[in-house]
C-alpha atoms as a PDB file:
ATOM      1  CA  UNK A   1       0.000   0.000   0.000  1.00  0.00           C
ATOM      2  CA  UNK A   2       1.241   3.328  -1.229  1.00  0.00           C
ATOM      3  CA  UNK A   3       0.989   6.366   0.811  1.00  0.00           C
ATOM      4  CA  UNK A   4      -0.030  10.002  -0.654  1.00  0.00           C
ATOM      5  CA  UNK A   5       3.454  10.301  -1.509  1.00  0.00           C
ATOM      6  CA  UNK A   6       3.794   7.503  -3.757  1.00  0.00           C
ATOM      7  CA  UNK A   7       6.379   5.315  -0.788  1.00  0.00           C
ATOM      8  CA  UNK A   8       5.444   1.786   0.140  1.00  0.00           C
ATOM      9  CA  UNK A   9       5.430   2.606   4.178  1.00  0.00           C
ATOM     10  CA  UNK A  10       7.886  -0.318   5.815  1.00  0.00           C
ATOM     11  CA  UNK A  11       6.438  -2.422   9.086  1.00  0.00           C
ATOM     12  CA  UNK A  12      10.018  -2.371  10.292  1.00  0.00           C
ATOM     13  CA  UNK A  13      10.764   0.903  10.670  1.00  0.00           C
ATOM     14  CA  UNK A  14       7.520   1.705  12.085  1.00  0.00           C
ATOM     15  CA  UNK A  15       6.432   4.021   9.310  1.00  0.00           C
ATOM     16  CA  UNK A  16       2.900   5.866   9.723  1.00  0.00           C
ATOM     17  CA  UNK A  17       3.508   9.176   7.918  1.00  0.00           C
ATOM     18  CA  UNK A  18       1.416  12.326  10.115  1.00  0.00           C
ATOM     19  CA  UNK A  19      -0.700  14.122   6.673  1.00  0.00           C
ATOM     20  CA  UNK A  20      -2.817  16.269   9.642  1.00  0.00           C
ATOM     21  CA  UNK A  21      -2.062  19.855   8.808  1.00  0.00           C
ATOM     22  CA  UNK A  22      -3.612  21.200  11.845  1.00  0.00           C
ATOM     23  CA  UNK A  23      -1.448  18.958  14.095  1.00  0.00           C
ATOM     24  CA  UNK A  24       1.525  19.961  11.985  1.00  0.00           C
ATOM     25  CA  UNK A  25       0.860  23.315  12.315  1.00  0.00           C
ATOM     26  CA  UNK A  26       0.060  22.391  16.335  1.00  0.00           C
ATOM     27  CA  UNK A  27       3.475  21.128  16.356  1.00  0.00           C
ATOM     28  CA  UNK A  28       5.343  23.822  14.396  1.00  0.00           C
ATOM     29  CA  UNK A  29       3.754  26.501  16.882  1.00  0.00           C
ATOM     30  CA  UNK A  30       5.104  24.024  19.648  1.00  0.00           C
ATOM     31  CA  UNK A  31       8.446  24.274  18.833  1.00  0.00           C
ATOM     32  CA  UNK A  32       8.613  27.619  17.324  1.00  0.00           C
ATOM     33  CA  UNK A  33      12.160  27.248  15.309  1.00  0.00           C
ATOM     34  CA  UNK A  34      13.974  30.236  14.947  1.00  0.00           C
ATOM     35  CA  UNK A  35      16.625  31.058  11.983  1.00  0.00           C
ATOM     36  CA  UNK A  36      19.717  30.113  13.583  1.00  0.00           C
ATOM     37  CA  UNK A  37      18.219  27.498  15.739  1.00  0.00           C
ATOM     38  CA  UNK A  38      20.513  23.650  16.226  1.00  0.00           C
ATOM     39  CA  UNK A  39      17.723  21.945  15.255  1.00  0.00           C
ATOM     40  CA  UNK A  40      17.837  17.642  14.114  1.00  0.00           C
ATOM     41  CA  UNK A  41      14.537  15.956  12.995  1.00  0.00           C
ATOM     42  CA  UNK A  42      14.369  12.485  13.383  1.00  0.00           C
ATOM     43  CA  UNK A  43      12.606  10.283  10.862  1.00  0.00           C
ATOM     44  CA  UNK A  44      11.330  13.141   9.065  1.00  0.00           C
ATOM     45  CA  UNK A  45       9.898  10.303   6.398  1.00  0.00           C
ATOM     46  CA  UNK A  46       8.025  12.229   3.617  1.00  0.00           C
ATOM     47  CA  UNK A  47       8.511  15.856   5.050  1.00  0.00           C
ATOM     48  CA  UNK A  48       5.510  16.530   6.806  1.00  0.00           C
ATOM     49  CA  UNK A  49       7.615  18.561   9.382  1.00  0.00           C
ATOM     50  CA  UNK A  50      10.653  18.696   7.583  1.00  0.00           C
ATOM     51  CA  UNK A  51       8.901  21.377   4.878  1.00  0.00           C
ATOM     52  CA  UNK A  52       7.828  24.098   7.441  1.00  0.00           C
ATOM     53  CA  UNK A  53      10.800  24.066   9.567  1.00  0.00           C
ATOM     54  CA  UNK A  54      13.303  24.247   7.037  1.00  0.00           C
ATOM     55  CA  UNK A  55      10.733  27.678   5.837  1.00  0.00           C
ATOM     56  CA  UNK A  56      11.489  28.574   9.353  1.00  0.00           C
ATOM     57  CA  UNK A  57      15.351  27.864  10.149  1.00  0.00           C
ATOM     58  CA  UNK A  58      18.623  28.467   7.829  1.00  0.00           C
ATOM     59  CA  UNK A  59      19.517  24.635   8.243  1.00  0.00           C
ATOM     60  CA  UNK A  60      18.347  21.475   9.502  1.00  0.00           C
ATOM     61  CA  UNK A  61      19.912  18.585  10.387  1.00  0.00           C
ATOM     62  CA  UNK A  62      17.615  14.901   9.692  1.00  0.00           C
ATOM     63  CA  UNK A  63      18.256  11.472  10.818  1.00  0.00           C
ATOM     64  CA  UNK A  64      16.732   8.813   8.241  1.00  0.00           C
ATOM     65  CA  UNK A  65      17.158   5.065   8.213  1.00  0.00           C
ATOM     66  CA  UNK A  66      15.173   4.594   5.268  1.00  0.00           C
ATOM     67  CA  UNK A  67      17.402   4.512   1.905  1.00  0.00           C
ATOM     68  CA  UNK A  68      14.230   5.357  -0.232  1.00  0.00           C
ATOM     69  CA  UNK A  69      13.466   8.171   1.947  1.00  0.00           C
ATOM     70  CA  UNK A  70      17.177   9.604   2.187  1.00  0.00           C
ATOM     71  CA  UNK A  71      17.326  10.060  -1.571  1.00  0.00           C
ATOM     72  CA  UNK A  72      13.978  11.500  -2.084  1.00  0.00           C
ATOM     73  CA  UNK A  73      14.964  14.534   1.044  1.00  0.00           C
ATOM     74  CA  UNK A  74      18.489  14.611  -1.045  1.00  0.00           C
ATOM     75  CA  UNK A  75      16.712  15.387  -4.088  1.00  0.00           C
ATOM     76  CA  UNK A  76      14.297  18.143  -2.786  1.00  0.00           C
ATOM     77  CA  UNK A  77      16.865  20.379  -1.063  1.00  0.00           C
ATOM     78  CA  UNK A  78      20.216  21.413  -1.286  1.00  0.00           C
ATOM     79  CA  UNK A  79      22.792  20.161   1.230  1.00  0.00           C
ATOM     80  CA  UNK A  80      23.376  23.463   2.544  1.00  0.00           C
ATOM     81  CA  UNK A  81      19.769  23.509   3.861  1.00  0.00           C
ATOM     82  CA  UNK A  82      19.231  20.301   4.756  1.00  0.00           C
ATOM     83  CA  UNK A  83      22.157  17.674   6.331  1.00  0.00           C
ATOM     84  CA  UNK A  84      20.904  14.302   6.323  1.00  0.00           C
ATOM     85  CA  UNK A  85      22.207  11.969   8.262  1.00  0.00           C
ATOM     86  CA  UNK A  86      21.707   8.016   7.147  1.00  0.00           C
ATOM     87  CA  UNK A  87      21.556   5.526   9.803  1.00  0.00           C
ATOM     88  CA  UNK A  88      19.631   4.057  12.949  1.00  0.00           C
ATOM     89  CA  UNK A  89      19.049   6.840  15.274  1.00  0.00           C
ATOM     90  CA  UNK A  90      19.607   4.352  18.154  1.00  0.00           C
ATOM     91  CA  UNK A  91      23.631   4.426  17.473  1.00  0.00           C
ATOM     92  CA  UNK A  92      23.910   8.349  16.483  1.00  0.00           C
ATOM     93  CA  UNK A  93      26.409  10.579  18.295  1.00  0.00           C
ATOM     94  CA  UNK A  94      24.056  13.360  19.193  1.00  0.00           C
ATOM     95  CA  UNK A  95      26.451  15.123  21.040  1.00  0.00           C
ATOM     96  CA  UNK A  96      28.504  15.409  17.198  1.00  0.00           C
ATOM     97  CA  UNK A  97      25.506  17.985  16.185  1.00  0.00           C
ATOM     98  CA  UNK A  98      26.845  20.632  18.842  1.00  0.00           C
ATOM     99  CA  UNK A  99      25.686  22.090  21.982  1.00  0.00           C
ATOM    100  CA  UNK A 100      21.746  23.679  22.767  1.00  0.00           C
ATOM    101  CA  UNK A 101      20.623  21.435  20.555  1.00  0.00           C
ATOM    102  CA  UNK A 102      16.655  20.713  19.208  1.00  0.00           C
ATOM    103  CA  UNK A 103      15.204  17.972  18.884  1.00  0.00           C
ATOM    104  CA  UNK A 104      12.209  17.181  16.937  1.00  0.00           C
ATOM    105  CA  UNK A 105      10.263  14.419  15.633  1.00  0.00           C
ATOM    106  CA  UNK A 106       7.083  11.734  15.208  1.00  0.00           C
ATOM    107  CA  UNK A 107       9.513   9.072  16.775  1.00  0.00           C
ATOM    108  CA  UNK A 108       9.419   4.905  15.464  1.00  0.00           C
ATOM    109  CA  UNK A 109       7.199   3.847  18.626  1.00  0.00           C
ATOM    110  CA  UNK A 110       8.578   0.093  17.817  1.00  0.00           C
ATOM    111  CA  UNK A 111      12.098   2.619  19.456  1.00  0.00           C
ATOM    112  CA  UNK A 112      10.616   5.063  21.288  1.00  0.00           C
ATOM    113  CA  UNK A 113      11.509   3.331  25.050  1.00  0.00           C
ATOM    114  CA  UNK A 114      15.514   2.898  24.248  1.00  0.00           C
ATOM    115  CA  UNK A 115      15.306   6.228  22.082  1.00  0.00           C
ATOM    116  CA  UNK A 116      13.975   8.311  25.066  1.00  0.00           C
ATOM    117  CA  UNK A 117      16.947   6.739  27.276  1.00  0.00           C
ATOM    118  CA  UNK A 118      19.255   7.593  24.667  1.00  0.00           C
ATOM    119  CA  UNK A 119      18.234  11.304  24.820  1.00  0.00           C
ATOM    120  CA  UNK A 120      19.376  11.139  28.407  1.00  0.00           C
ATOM    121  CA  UNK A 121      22.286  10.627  27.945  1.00  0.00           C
ATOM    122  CA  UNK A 122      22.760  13.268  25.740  1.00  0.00           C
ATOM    123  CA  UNK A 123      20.661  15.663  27.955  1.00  0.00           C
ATOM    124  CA  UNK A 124      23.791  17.939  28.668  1.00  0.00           C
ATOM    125  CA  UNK A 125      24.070  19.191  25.474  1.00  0.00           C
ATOM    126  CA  UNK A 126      20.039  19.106  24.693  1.00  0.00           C
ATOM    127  CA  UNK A 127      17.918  22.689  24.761  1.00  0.00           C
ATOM    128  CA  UNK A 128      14.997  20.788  24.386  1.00  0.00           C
ATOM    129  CA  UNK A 129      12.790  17.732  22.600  1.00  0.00           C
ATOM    130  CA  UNK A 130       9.515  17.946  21.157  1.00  0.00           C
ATOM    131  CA  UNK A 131       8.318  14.080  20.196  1.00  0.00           C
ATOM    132  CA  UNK A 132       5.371  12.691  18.675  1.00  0.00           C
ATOM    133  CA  UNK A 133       5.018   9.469  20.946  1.00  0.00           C
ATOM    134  CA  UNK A 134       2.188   6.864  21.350  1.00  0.00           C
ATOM    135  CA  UNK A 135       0.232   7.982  24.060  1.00  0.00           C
ATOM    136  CA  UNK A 136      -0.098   6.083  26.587  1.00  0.00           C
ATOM    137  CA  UNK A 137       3.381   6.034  26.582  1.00  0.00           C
ATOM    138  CA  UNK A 138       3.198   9.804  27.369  1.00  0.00           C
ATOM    139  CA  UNK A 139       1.160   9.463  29.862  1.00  0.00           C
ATOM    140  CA  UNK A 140       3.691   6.676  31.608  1.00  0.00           C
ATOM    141  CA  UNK A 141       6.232  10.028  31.170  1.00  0.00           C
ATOM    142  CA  UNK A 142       4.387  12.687  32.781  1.00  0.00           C
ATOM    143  CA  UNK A 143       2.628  10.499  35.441  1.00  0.00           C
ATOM    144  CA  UNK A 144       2.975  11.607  39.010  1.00  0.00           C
ATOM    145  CA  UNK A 145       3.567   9.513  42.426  1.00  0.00           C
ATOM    146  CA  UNK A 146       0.502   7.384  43.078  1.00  0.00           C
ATOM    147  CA  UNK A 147      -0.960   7.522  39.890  1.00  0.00           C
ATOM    148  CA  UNK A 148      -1.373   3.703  38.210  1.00  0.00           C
ATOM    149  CA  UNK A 149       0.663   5.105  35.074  1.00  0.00           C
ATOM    150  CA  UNK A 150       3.515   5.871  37.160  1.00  0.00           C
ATOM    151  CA  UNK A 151       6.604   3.478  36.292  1.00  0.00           C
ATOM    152  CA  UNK A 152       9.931   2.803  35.747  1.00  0.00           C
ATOM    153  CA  UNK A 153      10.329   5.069  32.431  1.00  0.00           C
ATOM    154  CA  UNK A 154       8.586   7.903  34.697  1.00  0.00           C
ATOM    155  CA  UNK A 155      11.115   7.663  37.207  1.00  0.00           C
ATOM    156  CA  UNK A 156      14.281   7.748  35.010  1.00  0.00           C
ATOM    157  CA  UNK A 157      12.915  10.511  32.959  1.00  0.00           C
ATOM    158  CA  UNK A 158      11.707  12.859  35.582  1.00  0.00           C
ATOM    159  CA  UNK A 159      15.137  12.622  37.212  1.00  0.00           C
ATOM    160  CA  UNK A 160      16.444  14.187  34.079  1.00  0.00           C
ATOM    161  CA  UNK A 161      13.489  16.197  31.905  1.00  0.00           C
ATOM    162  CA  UNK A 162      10.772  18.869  32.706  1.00  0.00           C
ATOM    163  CA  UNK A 163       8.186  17.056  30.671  1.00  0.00           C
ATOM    164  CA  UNK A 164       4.575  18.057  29.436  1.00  0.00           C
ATOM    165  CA  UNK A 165       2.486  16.512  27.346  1.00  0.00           C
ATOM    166  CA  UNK A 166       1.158  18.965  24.396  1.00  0.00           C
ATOM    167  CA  UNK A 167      -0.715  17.777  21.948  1.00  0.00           C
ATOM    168  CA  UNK A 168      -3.087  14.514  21.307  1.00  0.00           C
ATOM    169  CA  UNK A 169      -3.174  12.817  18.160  1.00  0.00           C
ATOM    170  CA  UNK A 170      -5.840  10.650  16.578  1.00  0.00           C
ATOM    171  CA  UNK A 171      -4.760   7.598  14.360  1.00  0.00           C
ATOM    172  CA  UNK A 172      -6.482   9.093  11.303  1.00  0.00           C
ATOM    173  CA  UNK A 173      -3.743  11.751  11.379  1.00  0.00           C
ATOM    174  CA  UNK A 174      -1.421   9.351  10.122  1.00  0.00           C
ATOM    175  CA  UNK A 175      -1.267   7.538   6.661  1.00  0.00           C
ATOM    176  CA  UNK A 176      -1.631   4.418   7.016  1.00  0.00           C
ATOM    177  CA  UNK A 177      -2.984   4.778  10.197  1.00  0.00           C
ATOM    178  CA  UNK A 178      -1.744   3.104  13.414  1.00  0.00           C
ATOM    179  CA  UNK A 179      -3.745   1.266  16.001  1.00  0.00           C
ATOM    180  CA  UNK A 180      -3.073   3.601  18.703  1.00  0.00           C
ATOM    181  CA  UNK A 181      -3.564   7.247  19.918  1.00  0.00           C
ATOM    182  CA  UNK A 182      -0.872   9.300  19.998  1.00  0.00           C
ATOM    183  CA  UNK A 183       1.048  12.761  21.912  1.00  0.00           C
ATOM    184  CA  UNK A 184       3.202  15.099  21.506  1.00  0.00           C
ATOM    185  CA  UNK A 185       5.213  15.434  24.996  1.00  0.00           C
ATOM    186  CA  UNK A 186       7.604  18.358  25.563  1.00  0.00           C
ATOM    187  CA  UNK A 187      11.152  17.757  27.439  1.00  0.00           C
ATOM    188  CA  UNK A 188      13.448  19.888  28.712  1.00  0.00           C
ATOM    189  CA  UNK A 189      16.592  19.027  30.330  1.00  0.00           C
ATOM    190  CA  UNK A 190      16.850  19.753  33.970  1.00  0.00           C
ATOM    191  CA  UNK A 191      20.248  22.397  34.653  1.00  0.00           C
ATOM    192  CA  UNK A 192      20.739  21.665  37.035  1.00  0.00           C
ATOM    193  CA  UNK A 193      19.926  18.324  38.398  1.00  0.00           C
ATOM    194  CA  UNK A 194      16.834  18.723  41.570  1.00  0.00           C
ATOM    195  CA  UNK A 195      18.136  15.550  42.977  1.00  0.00           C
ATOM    196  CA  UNK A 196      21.427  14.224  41.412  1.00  0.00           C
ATOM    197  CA  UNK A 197      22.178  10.711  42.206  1.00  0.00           C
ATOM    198  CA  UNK A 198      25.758   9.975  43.588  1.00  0.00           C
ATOM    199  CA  UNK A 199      25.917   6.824  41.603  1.00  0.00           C
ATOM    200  CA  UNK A 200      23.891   7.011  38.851  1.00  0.00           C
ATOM    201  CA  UNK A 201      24.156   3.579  37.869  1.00  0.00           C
ATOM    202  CA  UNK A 202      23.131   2.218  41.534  1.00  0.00           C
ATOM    203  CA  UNK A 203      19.895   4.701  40.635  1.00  0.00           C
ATOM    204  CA  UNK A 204      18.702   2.943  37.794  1.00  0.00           C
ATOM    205  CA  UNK A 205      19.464  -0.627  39.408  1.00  0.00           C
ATOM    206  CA  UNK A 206      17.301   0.731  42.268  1.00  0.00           C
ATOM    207  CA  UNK A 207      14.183   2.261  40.139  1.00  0.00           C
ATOM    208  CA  UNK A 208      14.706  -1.471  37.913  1.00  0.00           C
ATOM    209  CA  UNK A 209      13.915  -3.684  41.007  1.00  0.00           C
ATOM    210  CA  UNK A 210      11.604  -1.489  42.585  1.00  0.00           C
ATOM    211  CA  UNK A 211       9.695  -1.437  39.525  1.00  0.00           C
ATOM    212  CA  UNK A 212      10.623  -4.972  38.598  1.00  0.00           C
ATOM    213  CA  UNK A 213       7.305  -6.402  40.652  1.00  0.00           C
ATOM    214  CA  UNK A 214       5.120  -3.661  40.376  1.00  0.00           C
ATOM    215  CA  UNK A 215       2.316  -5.833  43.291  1.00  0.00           C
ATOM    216  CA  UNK A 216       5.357  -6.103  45.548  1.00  0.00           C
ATOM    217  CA  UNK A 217       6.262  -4.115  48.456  1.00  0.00           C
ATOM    218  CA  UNK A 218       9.939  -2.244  48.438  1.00  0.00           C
ATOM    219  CA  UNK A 219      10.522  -4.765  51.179  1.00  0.00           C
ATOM    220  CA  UNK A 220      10.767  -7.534  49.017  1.00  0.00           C
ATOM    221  CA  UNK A 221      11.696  -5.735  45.835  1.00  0.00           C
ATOM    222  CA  UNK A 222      14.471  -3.919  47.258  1.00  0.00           C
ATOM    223  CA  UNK A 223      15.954  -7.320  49.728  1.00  0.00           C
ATOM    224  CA  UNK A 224      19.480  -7.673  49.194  1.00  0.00           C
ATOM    225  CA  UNK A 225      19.604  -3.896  48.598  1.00  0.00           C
ATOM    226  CA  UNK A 226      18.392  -2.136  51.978  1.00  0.00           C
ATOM    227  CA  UNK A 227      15.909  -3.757  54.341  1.00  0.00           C
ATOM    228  CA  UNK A 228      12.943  -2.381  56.008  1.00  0.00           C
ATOM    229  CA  UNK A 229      15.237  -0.862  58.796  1.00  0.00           C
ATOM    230  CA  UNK A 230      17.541   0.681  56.548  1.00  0.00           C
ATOM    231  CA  UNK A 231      14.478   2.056  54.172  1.00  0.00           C
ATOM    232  CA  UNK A 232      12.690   3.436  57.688  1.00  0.00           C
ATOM    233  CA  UNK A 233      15.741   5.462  58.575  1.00  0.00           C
ATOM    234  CA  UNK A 234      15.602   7.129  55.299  1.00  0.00           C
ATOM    235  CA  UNK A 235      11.876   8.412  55.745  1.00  0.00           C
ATOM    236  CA  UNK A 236      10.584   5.790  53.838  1.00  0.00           C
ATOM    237  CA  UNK A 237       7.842   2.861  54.032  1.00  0.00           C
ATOM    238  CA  UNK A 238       8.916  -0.736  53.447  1.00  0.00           C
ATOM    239  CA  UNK A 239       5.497  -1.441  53.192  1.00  0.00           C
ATOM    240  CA  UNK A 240       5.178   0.490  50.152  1.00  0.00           C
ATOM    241  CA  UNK A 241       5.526   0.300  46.361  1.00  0.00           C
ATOM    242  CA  UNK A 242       7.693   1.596  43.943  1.00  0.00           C
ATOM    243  CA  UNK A 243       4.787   3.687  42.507  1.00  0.00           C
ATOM    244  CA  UNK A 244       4.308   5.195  45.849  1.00  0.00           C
ATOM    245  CA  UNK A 245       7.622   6.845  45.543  1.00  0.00           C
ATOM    246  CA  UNK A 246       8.938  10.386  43.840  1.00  0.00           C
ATOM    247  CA  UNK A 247      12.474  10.444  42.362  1.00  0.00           C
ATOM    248  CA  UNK A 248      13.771  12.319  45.280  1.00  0.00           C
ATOM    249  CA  UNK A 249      13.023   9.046  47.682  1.00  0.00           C
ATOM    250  CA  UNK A 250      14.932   7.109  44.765  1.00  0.00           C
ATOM    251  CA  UNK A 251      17.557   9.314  45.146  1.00  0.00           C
ATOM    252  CA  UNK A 252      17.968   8.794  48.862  1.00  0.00           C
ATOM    253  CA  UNK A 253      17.689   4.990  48.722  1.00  0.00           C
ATOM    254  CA  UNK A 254      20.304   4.785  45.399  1.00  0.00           C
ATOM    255  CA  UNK A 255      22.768   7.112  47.570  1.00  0.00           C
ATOM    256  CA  UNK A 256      22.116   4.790  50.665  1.00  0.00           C
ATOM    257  CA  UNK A 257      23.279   1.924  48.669  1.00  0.00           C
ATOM    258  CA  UNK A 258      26.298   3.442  46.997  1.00  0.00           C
ATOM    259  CA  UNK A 259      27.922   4.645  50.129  1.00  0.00           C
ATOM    260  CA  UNK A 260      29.886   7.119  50.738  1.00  0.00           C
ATOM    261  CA  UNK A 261      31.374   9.902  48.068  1.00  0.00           C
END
């Protein structure tokens, strides 16, 4: 099956090309590129975004797995406008693009888990990220302590991002269409850190197990790690479950089990 723009989309690279011009537009106004802007799209597929923010900005940078999809960008605009970058986003250097970057992009949600950890670790030289994401997904991202949504990917996030979610998305705004909803979330690098972990490592091996066995207490979860004791010294119930928990209370348990500096 062909899309408006004549490309066969491919399963594997979780293709579903936005054709909505009010959630482009939505989008665009999101962001709200300026001329000299560091801005990289990823997957920018047939252009849908790629059109209006190159009318906006002096050059943009894309990342694009698909060969088909590489040539047919190449051929629209000149290299001096538009640097495309060929390859699986999942191995690319963002810190090559340069510092206060922009990110932008209706993300591969087959990726989007390991892709959103990747822009972590890039967050030091990140201005800010504007993703189209499925959405419950989104809503695992902005959830708050307490609330069923709240998980492991909210955890490791929040520790790093100011994130809100923007825009939804209906499937028909896509071509073909998927079989989920979808968001666009906002995230913004935290400078600096609220609640920097000592180890950061030790962190995400504590928010893992915690969130390992959701039904279990942080008693059992966490054995081996810090028992009840331990956890009650630091303000916090054994009794409880991961969900029940901010980042800051992660923070204290992960520097707890590192040690000293």
């Amino acid at each position: 099956m062909r899309t408006a723009g004549g490309h066969i989309p491919r399963k594997r690279f979780g293709q579903n090309f936005l054709i909505d011009d009010g959630i482009i537009a939505g989008i665009i106004s999101a962001v709200t590129p300026r001329r000299g802007d560091n801005l990289v799209e990823i997957g920018p597929g047939l252009g849908a975004l790629t059109d209006p923010l190159l009318a906006r900005l002096d050059r943009l940078q894309v990342i694009e797995i698909d060969r088909d999809l590489i040539a047919r960008l190449s051929g629209l605009h000149p290299p001096e406008r538009l640097v495309v970058h060929a390859g699986d986003v999942l191995d690319f250097d963002f810190s090559s693009l340069g510092d206060d970057l922009r990110v932008v992009g209706n993300l591969p949600y087959n990726i989007s888990t390991p892709l959103l950890f990747r822009f972590a670790a890039f967050a030091a030289s990140i201005r800010d990220i504007h993703v189209m994401l499925q959405r419950e997904v989104v809503e695992r991202m902005v959830a708050l302590p307490g609330d069923s949504e709240f998980s492991r990917l909210s955890v490791m996030l929040q520790y790093r991002f100011d994130m809100e979610m923007l825009i939804d998305v209906p499937a028909d705004s896509f071509d073909p269409a998927p079989k989920v909803e979808s968001a666009v979330v906002r995230l913004t690098p935290l400078h600096p850190l609220p609640h920097p972990a000592r180890n950061e490592a030790v962190f995400a091996e504590v928010v893992s197990r915690a969130f390992a066995q959701r039904r279990k207490t942080l008693r059992n979860t966490l054995k081996g790690l810090m028992s009840a004791e331990q956890l009650a010294a630091l303000g916090i119930n054994a009794g409880a479950r991961a969900q029940e928990l901010s980042v800051a209370d992660f923070v204290r348990i992960a520097d707890a089990v590192a040690g000293p500096a």
